[in-house]
Protein backbone atom coordinates (compact mmCIF):
# COMPACT_ATOMS: atom_id res chain seq x y z
CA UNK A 1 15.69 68.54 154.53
CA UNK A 2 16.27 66.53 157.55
CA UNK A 3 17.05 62.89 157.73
CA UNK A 4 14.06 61.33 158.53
CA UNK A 5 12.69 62.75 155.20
CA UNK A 6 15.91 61.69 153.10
CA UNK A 7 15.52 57.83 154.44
CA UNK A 8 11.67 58.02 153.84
CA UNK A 9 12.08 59.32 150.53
CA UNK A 10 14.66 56.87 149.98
CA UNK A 11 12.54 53.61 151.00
CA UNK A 12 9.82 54.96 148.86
CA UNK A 13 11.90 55.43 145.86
CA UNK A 14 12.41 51.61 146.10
CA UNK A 15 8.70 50.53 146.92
CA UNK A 16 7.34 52.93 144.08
CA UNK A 17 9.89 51.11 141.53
CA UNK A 18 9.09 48.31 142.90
CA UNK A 19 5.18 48.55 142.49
CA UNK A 20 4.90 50.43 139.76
CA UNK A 21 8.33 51.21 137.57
CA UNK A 22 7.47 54.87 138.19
CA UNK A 23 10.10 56.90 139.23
CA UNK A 24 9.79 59.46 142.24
CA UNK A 25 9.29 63.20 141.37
CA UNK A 26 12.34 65.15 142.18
CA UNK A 27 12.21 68.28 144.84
CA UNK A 28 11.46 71.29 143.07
CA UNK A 29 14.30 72.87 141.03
CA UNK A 30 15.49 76.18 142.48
CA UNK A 31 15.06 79.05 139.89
CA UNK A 32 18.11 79.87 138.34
CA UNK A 33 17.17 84.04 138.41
CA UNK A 34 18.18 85.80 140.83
CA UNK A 35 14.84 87.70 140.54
CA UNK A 36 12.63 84.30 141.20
CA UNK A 37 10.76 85.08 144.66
CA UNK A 38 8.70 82.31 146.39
CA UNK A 39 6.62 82.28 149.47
CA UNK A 40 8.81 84.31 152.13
CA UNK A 41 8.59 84.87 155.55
CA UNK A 42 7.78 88.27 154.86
CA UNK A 43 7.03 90.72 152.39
CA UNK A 44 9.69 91.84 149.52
CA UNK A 45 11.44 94.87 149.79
CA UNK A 46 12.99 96.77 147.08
CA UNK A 47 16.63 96.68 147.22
CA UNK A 48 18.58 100.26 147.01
CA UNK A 49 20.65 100.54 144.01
CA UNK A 50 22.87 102.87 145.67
CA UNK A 51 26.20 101.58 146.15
CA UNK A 52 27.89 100.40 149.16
CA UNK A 53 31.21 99.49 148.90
CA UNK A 54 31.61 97.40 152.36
CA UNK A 55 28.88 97.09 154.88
CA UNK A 56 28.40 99.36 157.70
CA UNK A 57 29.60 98.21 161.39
CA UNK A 58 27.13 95.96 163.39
CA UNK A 59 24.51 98.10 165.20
CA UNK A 60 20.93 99.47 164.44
CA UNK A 61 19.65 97.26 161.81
CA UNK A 62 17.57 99.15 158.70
CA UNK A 63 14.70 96.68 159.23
CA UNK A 64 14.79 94.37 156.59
CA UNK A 65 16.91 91.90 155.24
CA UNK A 66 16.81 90.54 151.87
CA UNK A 67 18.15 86.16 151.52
CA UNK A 68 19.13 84.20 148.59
CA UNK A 69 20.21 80.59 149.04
CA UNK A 70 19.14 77.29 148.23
CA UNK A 71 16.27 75.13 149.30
CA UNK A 72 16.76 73.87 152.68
CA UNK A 73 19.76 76.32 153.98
CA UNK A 74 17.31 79.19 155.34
CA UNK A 75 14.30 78.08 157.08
CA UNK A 76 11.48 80.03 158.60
CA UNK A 77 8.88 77.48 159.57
CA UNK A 78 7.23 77.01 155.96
CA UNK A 79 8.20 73.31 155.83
CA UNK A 80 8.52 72.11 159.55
CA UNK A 81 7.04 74.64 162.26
CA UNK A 82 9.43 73.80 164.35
CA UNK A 83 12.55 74.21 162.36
CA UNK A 84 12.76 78.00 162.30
CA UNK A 85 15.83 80.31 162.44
CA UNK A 86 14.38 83.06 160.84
CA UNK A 87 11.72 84.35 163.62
CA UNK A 88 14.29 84.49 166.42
CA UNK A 89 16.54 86.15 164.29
CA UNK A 90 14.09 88.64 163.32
CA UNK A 91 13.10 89.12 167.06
CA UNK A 92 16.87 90.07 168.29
CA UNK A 93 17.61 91.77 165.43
CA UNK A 94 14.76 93.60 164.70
CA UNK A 95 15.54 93.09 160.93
CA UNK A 96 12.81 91.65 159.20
CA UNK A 97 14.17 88.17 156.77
CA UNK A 98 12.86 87.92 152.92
CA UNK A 99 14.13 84.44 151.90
CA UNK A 100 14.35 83.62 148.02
CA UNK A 101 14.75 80.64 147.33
CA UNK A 102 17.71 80.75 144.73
CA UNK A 103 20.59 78.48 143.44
CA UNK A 104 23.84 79.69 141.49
CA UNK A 105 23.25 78.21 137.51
CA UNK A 106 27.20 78.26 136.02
CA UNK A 107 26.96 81.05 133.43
CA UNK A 108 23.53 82.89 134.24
CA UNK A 109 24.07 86.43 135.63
CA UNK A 110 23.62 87.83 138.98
CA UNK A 111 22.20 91.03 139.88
CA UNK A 112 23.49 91.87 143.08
CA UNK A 113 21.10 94.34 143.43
CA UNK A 114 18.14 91.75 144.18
CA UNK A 115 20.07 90.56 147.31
CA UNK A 116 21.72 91.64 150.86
CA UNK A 117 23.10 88.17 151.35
CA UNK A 118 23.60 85.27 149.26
CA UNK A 119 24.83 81.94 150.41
CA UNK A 120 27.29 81.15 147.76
CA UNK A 121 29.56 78.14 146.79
CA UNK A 122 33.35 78.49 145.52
CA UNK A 123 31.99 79.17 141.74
CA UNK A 124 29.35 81.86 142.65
CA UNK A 125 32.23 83.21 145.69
CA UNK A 126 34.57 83.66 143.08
CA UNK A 127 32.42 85.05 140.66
CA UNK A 128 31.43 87.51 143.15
CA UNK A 129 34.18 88.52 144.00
CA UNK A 130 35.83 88.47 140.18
CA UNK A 131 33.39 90.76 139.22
CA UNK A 132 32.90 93.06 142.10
CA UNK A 133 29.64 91.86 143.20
CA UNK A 134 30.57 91.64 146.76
CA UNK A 135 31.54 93.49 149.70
CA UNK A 136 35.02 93.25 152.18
CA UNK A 137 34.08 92.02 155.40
CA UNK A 138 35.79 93.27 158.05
CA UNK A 139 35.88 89.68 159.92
CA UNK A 140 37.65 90.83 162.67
CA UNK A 141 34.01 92.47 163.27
CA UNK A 142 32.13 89.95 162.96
CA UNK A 143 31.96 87.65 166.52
CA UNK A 144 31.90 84.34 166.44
CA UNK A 145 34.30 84.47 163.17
CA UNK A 146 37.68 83.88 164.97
CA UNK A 147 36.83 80.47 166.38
CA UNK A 148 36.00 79.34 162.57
CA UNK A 149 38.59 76.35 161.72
CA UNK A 150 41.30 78.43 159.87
CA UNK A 151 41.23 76.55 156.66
CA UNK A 152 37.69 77.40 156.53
CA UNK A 153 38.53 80.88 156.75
CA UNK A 154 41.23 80.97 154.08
CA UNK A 155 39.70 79.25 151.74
CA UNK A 156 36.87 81.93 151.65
CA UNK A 157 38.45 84.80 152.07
CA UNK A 158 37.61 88.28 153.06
CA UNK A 159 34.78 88.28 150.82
CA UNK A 160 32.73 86.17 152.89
CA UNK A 161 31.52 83.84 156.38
CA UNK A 162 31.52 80.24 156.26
CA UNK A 163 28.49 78.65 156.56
CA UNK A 164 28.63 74.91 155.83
CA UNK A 165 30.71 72.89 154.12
CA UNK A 166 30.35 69.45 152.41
CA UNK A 167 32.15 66.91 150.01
CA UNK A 168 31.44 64.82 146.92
CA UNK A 169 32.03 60.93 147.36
CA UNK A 170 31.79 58.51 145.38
CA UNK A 171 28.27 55.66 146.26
CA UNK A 172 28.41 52.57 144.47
CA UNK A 173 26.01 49.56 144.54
CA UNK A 174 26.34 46.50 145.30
CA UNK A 175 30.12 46.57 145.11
CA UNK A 176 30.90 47.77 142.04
CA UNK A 177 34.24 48.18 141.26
CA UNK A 178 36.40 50.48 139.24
CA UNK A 179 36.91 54.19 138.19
CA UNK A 180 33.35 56.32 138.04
CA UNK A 181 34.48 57.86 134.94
CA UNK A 182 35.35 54.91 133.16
CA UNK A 183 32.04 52.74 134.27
CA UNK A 184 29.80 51.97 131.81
CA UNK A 185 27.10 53.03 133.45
CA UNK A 186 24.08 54.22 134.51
CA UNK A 187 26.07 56.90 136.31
CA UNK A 188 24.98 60.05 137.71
CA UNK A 189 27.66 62.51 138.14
CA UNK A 190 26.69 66.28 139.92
CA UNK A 191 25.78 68.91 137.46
CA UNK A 192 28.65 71.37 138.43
CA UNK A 193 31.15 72.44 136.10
CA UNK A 194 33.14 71.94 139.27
CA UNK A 195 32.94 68.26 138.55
CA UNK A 196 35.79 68.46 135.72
CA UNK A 197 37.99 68.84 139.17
CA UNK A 198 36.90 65.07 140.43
CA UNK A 199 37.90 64.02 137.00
CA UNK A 200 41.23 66.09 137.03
CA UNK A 201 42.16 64.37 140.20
CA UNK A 202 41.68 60.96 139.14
CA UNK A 203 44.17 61.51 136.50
CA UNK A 204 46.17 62.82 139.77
CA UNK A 205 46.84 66.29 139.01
CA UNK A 206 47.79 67.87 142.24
CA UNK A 207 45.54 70.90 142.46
CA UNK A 208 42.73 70.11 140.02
CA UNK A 209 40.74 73.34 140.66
CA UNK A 210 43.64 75.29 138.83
CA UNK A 211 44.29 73.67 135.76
CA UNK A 212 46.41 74.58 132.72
CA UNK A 213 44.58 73.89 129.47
CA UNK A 214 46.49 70.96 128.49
CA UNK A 215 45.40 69.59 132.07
CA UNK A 216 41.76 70.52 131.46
CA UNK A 217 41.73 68.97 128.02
CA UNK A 218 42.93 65.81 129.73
CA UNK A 219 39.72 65.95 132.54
CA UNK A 220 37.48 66.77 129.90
CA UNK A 221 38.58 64.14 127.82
CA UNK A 222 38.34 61.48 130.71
CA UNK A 223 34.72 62.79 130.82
CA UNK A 224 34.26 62.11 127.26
CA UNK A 225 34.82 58.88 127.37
CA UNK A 226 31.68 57.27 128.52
CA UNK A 227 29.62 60.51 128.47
CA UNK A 228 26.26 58.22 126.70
CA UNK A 229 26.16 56.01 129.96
CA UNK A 230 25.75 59.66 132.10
CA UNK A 231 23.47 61.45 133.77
CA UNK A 232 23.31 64.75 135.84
CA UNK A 233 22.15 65.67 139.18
CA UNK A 234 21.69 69.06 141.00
CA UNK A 235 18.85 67.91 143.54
CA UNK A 236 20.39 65.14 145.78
CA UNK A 237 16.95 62.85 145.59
CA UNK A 238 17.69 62.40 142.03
CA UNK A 239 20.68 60.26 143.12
CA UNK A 240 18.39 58.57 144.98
CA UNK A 241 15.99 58.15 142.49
CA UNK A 242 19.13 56.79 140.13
CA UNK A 243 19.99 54.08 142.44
CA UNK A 244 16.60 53.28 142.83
CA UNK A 245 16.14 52.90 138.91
CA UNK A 246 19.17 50.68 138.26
CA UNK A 247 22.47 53.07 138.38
CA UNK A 248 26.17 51.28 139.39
CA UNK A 249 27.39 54.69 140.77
CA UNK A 250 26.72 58.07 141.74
CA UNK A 251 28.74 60.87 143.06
CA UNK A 252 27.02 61.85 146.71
CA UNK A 253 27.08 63.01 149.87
CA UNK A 254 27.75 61.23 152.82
CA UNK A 255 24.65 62.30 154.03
CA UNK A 256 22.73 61.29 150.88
CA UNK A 257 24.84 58.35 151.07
CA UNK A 258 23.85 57.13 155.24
CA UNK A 259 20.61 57.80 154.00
CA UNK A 260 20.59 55.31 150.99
CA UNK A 261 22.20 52.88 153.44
CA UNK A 262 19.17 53.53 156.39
CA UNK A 263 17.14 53.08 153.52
CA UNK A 264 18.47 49.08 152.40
CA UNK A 265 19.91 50.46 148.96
CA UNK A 266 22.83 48.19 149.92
CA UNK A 267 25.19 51.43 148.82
CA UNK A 268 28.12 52.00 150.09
CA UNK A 269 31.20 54.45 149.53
CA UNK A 270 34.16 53.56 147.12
CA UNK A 271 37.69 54.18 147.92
CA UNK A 272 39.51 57.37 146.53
CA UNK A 273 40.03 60.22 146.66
CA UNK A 274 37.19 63.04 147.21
CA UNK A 275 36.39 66.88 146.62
CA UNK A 276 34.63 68.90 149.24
CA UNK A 277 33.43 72.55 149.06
CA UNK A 278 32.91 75.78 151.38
CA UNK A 279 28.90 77.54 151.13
CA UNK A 280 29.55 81.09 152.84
CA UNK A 281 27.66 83.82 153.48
CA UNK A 282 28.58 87.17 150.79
CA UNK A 283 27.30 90.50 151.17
CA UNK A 284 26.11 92.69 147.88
CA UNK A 285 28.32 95.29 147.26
CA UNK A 286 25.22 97.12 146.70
CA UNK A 287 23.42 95.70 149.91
CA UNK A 288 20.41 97.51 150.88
CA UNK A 289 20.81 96.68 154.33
CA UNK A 290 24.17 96.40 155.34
CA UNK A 291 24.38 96.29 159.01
CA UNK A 292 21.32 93.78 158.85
CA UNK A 293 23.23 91.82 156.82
CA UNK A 294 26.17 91.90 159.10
CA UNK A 295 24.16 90.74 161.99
CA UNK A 296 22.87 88.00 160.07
CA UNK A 297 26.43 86.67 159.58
CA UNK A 298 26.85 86.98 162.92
CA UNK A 299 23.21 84.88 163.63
CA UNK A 300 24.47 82.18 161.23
CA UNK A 301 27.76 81.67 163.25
CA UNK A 302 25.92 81.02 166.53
CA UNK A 303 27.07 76.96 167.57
CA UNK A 304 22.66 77.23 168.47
CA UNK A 305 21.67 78.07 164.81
CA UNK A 306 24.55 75.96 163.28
CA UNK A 307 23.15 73.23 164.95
CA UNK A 308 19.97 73.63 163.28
CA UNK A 309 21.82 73.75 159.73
CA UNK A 310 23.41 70.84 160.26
CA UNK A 311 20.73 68.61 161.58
CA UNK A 312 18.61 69.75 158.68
CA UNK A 313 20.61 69.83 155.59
CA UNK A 314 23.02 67.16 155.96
CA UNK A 315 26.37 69.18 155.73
CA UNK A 316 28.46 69.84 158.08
CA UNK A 317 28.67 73.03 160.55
CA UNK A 318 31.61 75.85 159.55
CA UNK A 319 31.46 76.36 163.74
CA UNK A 320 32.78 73.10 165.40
CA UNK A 321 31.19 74.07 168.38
CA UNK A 322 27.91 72.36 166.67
CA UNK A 323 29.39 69.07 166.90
CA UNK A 324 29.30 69.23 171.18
CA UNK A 325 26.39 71.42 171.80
CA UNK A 326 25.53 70.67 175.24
CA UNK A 327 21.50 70.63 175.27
CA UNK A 328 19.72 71.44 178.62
CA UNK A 329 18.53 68.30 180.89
CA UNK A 330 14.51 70.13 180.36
CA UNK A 331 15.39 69.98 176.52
CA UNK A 332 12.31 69.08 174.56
CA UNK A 333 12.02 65.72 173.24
CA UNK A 334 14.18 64.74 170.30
CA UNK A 335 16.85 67.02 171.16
CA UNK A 336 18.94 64.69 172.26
CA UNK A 337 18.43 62.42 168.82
CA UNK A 338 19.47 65.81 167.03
CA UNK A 339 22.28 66.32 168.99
CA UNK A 340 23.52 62.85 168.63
CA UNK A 341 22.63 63.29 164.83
CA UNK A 342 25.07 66.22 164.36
CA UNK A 343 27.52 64.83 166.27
CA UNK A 344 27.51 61.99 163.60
CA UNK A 345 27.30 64.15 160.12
CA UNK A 346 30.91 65.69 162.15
CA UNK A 347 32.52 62.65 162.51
CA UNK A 348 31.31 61.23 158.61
CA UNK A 349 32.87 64.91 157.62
CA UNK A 350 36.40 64.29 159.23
CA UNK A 351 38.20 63.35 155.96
CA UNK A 352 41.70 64.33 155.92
CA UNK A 353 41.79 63.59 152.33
CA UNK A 354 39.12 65.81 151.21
CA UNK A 355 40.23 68.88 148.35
CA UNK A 356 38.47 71.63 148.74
CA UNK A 357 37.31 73.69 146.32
CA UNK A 358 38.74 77.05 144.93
CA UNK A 359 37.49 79.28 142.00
CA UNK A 360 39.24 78.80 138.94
CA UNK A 361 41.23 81.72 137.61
CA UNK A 362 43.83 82.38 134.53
CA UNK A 363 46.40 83.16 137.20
CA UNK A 364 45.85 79.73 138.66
CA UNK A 365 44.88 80.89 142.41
CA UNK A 366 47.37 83.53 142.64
CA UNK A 367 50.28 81.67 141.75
CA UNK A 368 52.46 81.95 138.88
CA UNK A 369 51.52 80.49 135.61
CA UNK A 370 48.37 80.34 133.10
CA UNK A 371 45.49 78.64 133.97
CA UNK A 372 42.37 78.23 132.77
CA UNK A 373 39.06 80.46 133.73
CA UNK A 374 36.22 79.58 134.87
CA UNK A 375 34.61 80.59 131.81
CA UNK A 376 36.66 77.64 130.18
CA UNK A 377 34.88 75.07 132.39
CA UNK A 378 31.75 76.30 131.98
CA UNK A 379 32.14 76.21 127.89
CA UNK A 380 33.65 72.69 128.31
CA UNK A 381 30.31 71.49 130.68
CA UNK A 382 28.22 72.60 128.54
CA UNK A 383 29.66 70.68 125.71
CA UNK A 384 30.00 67.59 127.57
CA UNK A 385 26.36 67.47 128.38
CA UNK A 386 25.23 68.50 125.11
CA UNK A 387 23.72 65.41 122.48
């Protein structure tokens, strides 16, 4: 979505509440099966089930691609006619883009055979990759790769391309003060069993992505604590919506959150610490179309394209040479605004502070000890949020 529609959505949130005490309708959900398709760019191929360990070198696509990823992060024209990365993509290539889209639900399966690429967060990446859904990339193959920040790169892995990357902060309204976990509420809090981490590193646990289960008792427990003032979020207008209705504080974005401030929500972000996480682009182990897929990675690295991502999602661009595009003086109009646009999502990204997210694991990240598995957090989420 691109500004402009966050900060209109935003002031009509308030003048609909205003008017009428209705609250806004939320942004459809995306389907949490892999098999959901929706109007694509093209038609829907039927994925090989043969397997394919790691994808082929770059060359002669197969012809078709098949995307998953969420609303927003693939866009063919559908929404905006002029916000398209699909069609020149499917021009060089010659690989023809199905886009599904399709967001990760902690604890539904995935059948990697309904994919060639899926844009995937840390718990879906490790998943992925825990299971043997996805394929080694050879990233030394892939061009544009090497000039990828190198914490980007490491926290991903060789299992996957960044994308985008974003963080959670803290909004609260009209100054409120204190600890989000210990308000009484209304508080919205991001519907991620990921979110036990920003609770883990209140209690200032030094890596609260790999926690022992003492340590995760403890976050859970924080969470406990004023669970009946609570509410969850996994489409960022419902924050909106929140604030709109009466909430004290939300976890956001800063995107969300310069919107609700364009907007006159008088919002602004607390203090503290904050949690950020890497989307990247995976490859099925059982990809149909393997040196499509490759080129695709490739496509999405392009400073041009991750430009586009930027500008219209909100997060911030895995390539930092999106930040200084250099537009042409015969640009069309508005380029400039975009430019200046992305420049600024950069600059409200630089947070030296931020922890990013990593899949958690029993052998706590690869180093010694016992930690607790993912499966752990997603038992304890799902107890939290239960009556």
């Amino acid at each position: 979505m691109a500004s402009r529609r966050l900060t209109a959505l935003a002031g009509a949130a308030v003048l609909l509440l205003a008017a009428c005490g209705q609250q806004v309708a939320s942004a459809p959900a995306p389907s949490s099966s892999a098999n959901a398709a929706s109007k694509t760019p093209s038609a829907t191929p039927s994925p090989s089930r043969s397997a394919t360990p790691s994808p082929a070198p770059s060359g002669v696509g197969e012809g078709a691609l098949t995307v998953l990823a969420p609303r927003g992060f693939v866009e063919w024209g559908g929404n905006d006619r002029k916000v398209n990365w699909v069609a020149p993509f499917e021009r060089e290539s010659g690989c023809r883009v199905t886009y599904r889209p399709w967001e990760y639900v902690a604890g539904n399966p995935v059948n990697v055979d309904t994919f060639d690429v899926v844009a995937a967060g840390p718990d879906l990446a490790g998943k992925l990759v825990a299971d043997g859904g996805a394929a080694r990339i050879d990233t030394g193959k892939v061009a544009g790769y090497s000039g990828l920040p190198k914490w980007t790169r490491e926290l991903v892995g060789d299992h996957g391309v960044p994308y985008v990357w974003d963080t959670t902060v803290v909004a609260v309204k009209d100054g409120a003060k204190g600890s989000i976990f210990d308000a009484d509420g209304p508080v919205l809090l991001r519907d991620t069993p990921l979110t036990i981490a920003d609770a883990a590193l209140s209690l200032g646990f030094d890596n609260p992505y790999q926690l022992s289960p003492a340590q995760l008792g403890e976050a859970v427990a924080l969470l406990e604590k004023k669970k009946d003032g609570r509410s969850y979020w996994r489409d960022p207008l419902q924050v909106i919506e929140g604030f709109a209705g009466g909430a004290t504080m939300a976890q956001a974005t800063p995107y969300v959150l310069g919107g609700m401030a364009d907007a006159g929500l008088g919002v602004t972000r607390a203090e503290g610490p904050a949690t950020g996480w890497v989307m990247s682009w995976m490859i099925s182990a059982r990809a149909a179309h393997p040196s499509c897929a490759e080129s695709w990675l490739e496509w999405s690295l392009r400073p041009d394209v991750q430009r586009e991502v930027a500008w219209w999602t909100g997060t911030a661009p895995a390539n930092p040479k999106a930040c200084t595009y250099k537009i042409s003086e015969d640009a069309p109009p508005g380029e400039a605004a975009k430019q200046d646009r992305v420049g600024k999502l950069c600059d409200e990204h630089r947070d030296k502070g931020v922890v990013f997210a990593t899949f958690p694991a029993l052998d706590c990240g690869g180093e010694a000890g016992s930690c607790t598995a993912y499966e752990d957090w997603i038992k304890a989420w799902t107890s939290l949020k239960e009556e």
